[in-house]
C-alpha atoms as a PDB file:
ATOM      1  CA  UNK A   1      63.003 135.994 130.622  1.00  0.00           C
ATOM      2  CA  UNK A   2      61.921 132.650 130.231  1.00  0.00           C
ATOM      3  CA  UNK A   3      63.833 129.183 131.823  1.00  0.00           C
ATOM      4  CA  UNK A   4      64.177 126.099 130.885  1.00  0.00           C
ATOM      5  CA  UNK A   5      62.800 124.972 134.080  1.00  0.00           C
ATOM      6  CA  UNK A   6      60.170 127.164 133.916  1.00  0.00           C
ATOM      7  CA  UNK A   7      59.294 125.552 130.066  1.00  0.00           C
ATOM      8  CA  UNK A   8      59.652 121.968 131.907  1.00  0.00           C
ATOM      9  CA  UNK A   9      57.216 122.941 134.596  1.00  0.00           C
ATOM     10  CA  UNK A  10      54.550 123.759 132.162  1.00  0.00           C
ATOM     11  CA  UNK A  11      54.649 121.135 130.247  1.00  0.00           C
ATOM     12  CA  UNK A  12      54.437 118.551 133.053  1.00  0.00           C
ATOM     13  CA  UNK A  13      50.913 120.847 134.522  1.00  0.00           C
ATOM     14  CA  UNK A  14      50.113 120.937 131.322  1.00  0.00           C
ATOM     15  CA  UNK A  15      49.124 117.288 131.040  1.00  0.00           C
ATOM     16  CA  UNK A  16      47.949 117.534 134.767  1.00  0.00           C
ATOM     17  CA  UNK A  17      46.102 121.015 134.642  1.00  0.00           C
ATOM     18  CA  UNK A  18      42.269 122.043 133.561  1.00  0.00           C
ATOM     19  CA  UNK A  19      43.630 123.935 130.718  1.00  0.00           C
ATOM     20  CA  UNK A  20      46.563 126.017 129.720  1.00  0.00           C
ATOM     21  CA  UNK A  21      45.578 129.313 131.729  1.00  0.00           C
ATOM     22  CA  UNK A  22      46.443 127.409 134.783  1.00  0.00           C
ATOM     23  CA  UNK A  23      49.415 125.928 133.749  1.00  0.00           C
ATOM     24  CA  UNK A  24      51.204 129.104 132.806  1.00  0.00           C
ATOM     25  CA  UNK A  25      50.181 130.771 135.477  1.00  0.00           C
ATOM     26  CA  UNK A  26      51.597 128.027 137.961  1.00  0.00           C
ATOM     27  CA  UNK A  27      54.919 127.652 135.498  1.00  0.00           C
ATOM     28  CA  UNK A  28      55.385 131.991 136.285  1.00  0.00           C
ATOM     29  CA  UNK A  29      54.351 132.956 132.413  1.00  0.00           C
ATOM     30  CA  UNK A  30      51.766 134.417 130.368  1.00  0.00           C
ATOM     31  CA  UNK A  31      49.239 132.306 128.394  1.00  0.00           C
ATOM     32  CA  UNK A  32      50.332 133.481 124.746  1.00  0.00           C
ATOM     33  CA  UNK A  33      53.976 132.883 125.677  1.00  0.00           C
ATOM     34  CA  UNK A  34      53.283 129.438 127.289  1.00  0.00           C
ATOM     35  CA  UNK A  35      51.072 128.445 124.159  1.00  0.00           C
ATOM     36  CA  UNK A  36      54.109 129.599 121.927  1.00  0.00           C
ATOM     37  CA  UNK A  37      56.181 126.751 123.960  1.00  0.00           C
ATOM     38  CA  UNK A  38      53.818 123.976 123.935  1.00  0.00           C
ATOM     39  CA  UNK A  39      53.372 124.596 120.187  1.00  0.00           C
ATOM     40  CA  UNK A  40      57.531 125.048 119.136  1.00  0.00           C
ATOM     41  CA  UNK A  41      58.477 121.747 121.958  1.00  0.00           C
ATOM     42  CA  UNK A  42      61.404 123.526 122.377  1.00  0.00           C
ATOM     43  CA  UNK A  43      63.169 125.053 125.278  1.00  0.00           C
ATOM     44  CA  UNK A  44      64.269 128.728 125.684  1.00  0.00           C
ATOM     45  CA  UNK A  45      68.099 127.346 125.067  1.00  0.00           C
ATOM     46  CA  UNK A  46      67.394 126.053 121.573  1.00  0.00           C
ATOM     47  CA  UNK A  47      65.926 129.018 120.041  1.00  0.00           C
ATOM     48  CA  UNK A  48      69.095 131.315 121.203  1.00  0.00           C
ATOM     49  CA  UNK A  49      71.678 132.205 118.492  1.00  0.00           C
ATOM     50  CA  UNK A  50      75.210 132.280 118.826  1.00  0.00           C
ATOM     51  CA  UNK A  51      76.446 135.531 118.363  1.00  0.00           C
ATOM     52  CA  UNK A  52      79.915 135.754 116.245  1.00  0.00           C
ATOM     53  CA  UNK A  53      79.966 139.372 115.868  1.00  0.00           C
ATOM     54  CA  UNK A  54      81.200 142.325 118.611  1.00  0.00           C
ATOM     55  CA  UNK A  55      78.993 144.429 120.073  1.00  0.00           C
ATOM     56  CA  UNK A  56      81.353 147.336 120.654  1.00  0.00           C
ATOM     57  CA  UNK A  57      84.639 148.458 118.684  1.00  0.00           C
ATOM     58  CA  UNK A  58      87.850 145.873 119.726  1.00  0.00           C
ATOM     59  CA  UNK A  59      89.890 148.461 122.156  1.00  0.00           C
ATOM     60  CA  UNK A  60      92.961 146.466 121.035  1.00  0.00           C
ATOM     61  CA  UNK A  61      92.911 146.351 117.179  1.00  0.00           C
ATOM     62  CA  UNK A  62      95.174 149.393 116.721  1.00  0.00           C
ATOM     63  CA  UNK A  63      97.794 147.695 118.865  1.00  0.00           C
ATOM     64  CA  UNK A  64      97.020 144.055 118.493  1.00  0.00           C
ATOM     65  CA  UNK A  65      99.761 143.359 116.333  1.00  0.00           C
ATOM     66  CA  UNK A  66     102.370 144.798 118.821  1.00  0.00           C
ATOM     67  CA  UNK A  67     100.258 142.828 121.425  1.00  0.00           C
ATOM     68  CA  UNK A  68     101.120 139.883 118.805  1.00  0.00           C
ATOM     69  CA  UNK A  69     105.120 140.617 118.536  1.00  0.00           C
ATOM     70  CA  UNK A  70     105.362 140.739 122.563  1.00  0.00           C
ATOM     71  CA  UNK A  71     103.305 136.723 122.551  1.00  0.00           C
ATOM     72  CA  UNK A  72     105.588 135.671 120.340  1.00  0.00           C
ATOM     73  CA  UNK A  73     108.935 136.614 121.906  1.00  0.00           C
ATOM     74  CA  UNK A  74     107.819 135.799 125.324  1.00  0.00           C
ATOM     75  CA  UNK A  75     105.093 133.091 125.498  1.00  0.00           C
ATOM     76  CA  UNK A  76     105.053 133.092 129.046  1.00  0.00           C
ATOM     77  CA  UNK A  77     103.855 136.560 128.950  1.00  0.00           C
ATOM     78  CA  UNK A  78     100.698 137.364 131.162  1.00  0.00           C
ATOM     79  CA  UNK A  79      97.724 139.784 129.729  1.00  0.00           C
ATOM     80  CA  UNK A  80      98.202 141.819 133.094  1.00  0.00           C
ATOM     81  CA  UNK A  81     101.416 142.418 132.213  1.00  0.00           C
ATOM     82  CA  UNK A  82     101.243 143.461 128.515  1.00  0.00           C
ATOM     83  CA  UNK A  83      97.777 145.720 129.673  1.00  0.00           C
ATOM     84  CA  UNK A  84      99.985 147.885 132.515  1.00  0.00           C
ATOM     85  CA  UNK A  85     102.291 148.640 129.150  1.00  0.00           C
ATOM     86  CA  UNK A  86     100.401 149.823 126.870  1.00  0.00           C
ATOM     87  CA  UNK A  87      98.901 151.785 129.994  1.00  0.00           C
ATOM     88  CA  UNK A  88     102.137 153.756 130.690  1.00  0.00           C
ATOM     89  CA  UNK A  89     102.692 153.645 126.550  1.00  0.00           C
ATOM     90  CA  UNK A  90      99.143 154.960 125.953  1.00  0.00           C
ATOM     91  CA  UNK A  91      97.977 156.958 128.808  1.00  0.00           C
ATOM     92  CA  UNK A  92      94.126 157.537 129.595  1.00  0.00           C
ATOM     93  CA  UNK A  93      93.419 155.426 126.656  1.00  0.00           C
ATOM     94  CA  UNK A  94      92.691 151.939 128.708  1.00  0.00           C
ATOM     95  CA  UNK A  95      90.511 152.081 131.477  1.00  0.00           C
ATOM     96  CA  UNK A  96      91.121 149.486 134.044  1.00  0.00           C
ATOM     97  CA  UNK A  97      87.669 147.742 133.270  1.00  0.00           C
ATOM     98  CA  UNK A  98      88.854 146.058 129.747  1.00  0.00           C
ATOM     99  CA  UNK A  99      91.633 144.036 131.053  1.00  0.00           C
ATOM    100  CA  UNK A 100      89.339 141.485 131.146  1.00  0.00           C
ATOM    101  CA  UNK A 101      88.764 142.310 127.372  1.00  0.00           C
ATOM    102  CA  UNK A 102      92.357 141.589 126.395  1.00  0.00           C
ATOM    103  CA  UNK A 103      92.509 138.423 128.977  1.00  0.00           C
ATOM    104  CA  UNK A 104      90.063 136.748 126.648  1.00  0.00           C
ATOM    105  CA  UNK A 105      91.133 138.211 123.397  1.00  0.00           C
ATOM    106  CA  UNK A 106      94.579 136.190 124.076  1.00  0.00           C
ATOM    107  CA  UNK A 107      92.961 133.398 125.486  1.00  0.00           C
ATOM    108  CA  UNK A 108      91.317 133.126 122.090  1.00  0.00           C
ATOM    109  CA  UNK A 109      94.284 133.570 119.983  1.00  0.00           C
ATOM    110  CA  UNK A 110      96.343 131.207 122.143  1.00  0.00           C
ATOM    111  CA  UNK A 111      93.799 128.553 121.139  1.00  0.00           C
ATOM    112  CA  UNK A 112      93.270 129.384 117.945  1.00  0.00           C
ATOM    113  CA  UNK A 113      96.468 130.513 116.540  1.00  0.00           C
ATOM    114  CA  UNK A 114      99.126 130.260 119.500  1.00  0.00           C
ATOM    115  CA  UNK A 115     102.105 127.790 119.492  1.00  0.00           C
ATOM    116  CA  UNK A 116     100.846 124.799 120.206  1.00  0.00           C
ATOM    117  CA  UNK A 117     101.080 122.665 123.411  1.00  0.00           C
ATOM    118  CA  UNK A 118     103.706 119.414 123.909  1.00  0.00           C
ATOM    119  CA  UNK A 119     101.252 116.128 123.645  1.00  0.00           C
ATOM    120  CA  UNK A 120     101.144 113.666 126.358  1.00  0.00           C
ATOM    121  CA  UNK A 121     100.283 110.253 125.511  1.00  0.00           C
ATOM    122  CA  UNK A 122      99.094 108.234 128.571  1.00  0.00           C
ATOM    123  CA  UNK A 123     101.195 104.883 129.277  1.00  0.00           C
ATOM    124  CA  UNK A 124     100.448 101.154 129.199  1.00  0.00           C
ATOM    125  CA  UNK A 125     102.139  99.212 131.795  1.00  0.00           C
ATOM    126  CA  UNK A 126     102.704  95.424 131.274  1.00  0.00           C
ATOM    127  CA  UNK A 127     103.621  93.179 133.735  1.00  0.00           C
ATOM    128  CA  UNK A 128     107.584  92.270 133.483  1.00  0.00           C
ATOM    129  CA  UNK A 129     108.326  94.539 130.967  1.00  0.00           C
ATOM    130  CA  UNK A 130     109.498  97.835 132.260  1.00  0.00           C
ATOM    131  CA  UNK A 131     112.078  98.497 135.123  1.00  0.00           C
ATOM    132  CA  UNK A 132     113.483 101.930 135.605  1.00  0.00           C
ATOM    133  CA  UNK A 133     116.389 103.359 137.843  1.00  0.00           C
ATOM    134  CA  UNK A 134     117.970 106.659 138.986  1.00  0.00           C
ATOM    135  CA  UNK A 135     120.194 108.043 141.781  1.00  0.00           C
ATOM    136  CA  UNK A 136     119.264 110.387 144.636  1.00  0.00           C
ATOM    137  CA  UNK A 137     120.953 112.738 146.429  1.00  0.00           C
ATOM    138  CA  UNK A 138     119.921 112.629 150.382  1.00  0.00           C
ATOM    139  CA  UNK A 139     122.623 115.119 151.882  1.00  0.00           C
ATOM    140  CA  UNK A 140     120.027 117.953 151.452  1.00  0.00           C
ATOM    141  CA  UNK A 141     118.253 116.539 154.523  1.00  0.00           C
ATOM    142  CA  UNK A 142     121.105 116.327 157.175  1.00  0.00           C
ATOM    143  CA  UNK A 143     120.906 112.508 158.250  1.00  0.00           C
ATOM    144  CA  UNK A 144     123.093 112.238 160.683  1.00  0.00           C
ATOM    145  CA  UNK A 145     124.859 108.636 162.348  1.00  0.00           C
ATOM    146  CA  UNK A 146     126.626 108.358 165.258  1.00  0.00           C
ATOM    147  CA  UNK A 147     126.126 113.021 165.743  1.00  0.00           C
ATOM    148  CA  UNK A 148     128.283 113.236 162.341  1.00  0.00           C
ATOM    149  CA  UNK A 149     126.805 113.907 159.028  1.00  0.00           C
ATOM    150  CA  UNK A 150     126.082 111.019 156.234  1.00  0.00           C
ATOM    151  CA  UNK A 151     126.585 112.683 152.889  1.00  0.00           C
ATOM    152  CA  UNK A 152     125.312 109.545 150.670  1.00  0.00           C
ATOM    153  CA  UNK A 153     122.901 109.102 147.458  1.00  0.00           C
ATOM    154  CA  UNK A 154     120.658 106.151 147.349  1.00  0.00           C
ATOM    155  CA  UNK A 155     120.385 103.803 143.996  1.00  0.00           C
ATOM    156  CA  UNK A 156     116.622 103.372 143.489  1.00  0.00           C
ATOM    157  CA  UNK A 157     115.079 100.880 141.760  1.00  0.00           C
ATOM    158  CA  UNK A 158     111.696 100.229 140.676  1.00  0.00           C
ATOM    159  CA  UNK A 159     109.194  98.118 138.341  1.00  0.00           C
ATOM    160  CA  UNK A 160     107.022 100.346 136.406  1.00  0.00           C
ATOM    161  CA  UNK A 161     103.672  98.142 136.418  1.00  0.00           C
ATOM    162  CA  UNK A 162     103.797  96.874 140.595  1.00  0.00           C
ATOM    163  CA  UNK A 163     105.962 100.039 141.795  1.00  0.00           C
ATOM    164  CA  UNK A 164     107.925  97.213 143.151  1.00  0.00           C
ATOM    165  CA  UNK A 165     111.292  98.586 144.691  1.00  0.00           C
ATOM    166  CA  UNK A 166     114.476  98.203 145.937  1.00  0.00           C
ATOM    167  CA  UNK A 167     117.453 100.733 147.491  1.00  0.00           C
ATOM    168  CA  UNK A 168     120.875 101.080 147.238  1.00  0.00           C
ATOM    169  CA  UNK A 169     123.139 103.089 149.686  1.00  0.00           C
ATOM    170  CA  UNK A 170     126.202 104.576 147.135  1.00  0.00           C
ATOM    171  CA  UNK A 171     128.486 107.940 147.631  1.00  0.00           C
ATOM    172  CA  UNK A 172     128.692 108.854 143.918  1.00  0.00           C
ATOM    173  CA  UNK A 173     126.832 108.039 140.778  1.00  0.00           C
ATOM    174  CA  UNK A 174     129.350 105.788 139.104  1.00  0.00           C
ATOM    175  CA  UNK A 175     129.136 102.491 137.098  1.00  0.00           C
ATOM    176  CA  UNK A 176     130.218 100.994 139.885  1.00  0.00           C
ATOM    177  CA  UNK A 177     127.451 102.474 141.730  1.00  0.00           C
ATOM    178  CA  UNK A 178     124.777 101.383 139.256  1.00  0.00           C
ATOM    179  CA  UNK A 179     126.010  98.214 138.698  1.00  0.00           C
ATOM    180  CA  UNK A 180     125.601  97.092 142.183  1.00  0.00           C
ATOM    181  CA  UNK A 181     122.293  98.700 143.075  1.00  0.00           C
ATOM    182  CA  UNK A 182     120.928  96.713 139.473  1.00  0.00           C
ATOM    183  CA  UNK A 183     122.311  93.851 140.120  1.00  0.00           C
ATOM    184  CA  UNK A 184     121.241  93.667 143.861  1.00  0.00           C
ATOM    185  CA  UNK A 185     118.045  94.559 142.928  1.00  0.00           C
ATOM    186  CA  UNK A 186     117.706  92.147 140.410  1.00  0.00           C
ATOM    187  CA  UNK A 187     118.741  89.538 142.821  1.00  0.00           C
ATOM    188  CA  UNK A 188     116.369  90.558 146.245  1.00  0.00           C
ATOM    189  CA  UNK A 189     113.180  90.571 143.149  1.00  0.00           C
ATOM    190  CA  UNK A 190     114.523  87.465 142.098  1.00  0.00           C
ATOM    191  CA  UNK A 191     113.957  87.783 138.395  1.00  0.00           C
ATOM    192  CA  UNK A 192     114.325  89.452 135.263  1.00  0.00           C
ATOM    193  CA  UNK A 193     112.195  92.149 133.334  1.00  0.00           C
ATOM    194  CA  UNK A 194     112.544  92.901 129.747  1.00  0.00           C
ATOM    195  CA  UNK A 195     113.403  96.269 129.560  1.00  0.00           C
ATOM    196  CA  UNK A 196     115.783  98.760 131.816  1.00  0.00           C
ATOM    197  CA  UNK A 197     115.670 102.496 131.730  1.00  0.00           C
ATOM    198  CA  UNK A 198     117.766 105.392 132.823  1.00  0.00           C
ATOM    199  CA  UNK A 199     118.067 109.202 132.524  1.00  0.00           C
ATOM    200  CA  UNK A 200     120.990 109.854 130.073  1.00  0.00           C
ATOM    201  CA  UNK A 201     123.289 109.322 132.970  1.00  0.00           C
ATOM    202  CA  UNK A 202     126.938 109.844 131.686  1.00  0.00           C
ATOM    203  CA  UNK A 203     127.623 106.244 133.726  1.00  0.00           C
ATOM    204  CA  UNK A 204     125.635 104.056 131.172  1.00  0.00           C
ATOM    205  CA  UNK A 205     125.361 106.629 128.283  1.00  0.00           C
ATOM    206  CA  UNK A 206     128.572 106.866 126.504  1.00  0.00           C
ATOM    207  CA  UNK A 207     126.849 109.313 123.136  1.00  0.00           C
ATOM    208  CA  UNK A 208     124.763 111.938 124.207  1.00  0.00           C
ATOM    209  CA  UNK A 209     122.947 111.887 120.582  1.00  0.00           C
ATOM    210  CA  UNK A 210     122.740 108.118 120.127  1.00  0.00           C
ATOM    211  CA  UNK A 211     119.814 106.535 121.315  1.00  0.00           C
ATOM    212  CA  UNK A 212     121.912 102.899 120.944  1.00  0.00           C
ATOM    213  CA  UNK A 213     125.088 103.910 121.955  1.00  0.00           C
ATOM    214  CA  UNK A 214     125.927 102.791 125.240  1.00  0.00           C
ATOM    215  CA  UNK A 215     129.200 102.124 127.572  1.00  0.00           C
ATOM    216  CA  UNK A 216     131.214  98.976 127.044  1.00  0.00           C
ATOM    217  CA  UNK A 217     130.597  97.978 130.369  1.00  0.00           C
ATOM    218  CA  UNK A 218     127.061  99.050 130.816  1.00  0.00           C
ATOM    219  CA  UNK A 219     125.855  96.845 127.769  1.00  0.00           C
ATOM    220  CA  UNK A 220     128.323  94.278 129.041  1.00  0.00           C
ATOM    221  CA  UNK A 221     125.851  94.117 132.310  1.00  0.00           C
ATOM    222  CA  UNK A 222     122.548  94.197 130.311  1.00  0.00           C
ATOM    223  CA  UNK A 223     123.877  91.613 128.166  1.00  0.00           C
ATOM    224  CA  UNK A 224     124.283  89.221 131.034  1.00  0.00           C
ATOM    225  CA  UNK A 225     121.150  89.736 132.451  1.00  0.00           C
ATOM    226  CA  UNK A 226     119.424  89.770 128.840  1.00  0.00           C
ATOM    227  CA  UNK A 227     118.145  93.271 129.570  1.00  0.00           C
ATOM    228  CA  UNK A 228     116.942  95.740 127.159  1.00  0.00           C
ATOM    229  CA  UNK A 229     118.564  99.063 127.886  1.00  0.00           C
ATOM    230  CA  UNK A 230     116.528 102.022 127.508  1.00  0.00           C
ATOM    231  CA  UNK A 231     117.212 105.854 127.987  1.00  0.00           C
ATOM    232  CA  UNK A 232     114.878 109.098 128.219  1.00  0.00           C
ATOM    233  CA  UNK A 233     115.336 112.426 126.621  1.00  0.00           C
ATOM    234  CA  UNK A 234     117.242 115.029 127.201  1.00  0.00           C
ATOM    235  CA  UNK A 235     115.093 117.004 129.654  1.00  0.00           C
ATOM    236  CA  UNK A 236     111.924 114.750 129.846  1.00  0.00           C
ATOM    237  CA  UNK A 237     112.267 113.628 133.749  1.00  0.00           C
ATOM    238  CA  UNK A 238     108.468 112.656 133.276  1.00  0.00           C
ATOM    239  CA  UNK A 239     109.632 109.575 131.175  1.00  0.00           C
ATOM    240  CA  UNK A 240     111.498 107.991 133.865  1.00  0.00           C
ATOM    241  CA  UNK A 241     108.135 108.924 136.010  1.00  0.00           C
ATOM    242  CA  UNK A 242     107.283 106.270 137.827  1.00  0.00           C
ATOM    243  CA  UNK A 243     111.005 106.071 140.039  1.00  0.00           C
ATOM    244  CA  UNK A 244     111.039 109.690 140.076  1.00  0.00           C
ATOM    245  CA  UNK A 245     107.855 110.140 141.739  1.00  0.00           C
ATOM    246  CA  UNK A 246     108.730 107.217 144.321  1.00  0.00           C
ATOM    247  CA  UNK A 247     112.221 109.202 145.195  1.00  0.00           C
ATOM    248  CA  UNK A 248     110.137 111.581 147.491  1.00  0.00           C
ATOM    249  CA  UNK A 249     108.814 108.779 149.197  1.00  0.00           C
ATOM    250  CA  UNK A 250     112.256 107.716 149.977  1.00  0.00           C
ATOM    251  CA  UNK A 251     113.909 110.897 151.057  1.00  0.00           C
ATOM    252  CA  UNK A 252     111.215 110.783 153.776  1.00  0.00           C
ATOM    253  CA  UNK A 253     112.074 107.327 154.496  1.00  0.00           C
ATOM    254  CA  UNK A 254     115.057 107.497 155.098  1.00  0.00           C
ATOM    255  CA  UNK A 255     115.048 110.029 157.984  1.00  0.00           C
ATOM    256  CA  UNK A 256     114.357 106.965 159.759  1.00  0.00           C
ATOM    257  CA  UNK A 257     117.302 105.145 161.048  1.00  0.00           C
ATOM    258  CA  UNK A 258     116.355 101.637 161.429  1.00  0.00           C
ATOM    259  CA  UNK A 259     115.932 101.628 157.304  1.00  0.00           C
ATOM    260  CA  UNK A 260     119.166 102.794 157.055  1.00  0.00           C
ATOM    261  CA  UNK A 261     120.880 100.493 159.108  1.00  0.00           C
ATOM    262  CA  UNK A 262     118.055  97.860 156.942  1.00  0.00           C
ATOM    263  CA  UNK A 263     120.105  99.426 153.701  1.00  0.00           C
ATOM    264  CA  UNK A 264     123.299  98.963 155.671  1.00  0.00           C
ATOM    265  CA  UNK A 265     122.389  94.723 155.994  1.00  0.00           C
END
């Protein structure tokens, strides 16, 4: 079979080469096939045809719509799987060899007719605009002060476009809690941004379904700083990404105790 490369070779000897007889010979081809290529210009790739039709009977199309019902009930279901069942269901009927035949049958209809896939939108970050918070729980890795344990959280605070950040030391996730580790944060940046945003903590969130509806107290405290409250949802950490993926950071941080006795200060 004839290459691509091999077409490119003979065309460059062919402008370099006594005649064509030479030039095939050197490009690894036959003078009537060589002549065919320096007459079409094309390359081997051009001239192939996609082939839409199968080449052997589908193993699966008795079953497929069982196949189909099992998808749609369990998404998370894995070809493997759903091939060792119809296996004990249908025995000697599948050999092991078409499992790869059903792996891309489904990867086809997931992309053709599957359910489809949640849409991410990438974010703009402006300077000022966004600051987001959240509490973490650091008893998990057994700081200890003084040989006794320190069950604590910390109130972490950070600016979505610098990563800018500030800590709180706190024992529960109150308003309390939040309203000091804002407002020191607020005071150690030594500004304002626009916007504030939170997980649906039950603290600042007083209506679970309202996207406006906060605590008296909590929009008490944005109001005085002129803040813009914000809050994710329901089960989408990855909005409140940029503090969550900074908490990790911290947990390892904090194993050290001269930033704890820092937090302390």
């Amino acid at each position: 079979m004839v290459t691509d490369a091999q077409v490119r070779r003979l065309k460059r000897l062919s402008k370099t080469e006594q005649n064509q007889e030479v030039a095939a010979a050197k490009s690894g081809m036959d003078t009537k096939t060589a002549r065919k290529y320096l007459g079409s210009g094309q390359l081997p790739s051009d001239s192939k045809i996609d082939r839409n039709w199968r080449t052997r009977p589908d193993p699966f199309a008795a079953v497929w719509e069982e196949i189909r019902g099992l998808v749609d009930a369990n998404p998370g279901l894995e070809a493997k799987t759903i091939f060792e069942s119809l296996q004990r269901q249908h025995p000697g009927q599948y050999a092991e060899g078409q499992l790869r035949t059903l792996q891309r049958r489904l990867k086809h209809w997931r992309g053709m007719e599957g359910p489809g896939k949640e849409v991410f939108f990438s974010q703009k970050h402006v300077p000022g605009r966004l600051s987001q918070s959240d509490f973490t729980h650091m008893t998990s890795l057994g700081i200890t002060m003084g040989g006794q344990r320190f069950p604590h959280l910390l109130y972490h605070f950070v600016l979505s476009y610098s990563n800018w950040e500030a800590a709180s030391i706190c024992y529960s996730e109150s308003f309390e809690s939040l309203s000091d580790g804002l407002q020191n944060a607020l005071w150690e940046l030594g500004g304002v941004p626009v916007q504030h945003q939170t997980d649906r903590m039950s603290t600042a969130v007083n209506n679970m379904s309202d996207e406006r509806e906060f605590t008296a107290r909590y929009e008490a405290l944005l109001g005085y700083y002129r803040l813009e409250g914000r809050k994710i949802q329901t089960g989408k950490a990855n909005e409140n990404g940029d503090v969550e993926q900074r908490q990790q950071f911290w947990a390892f941080a904090c194993l050290s105790t001269s930033l704890l006795r820092s937090l302390f200060l």
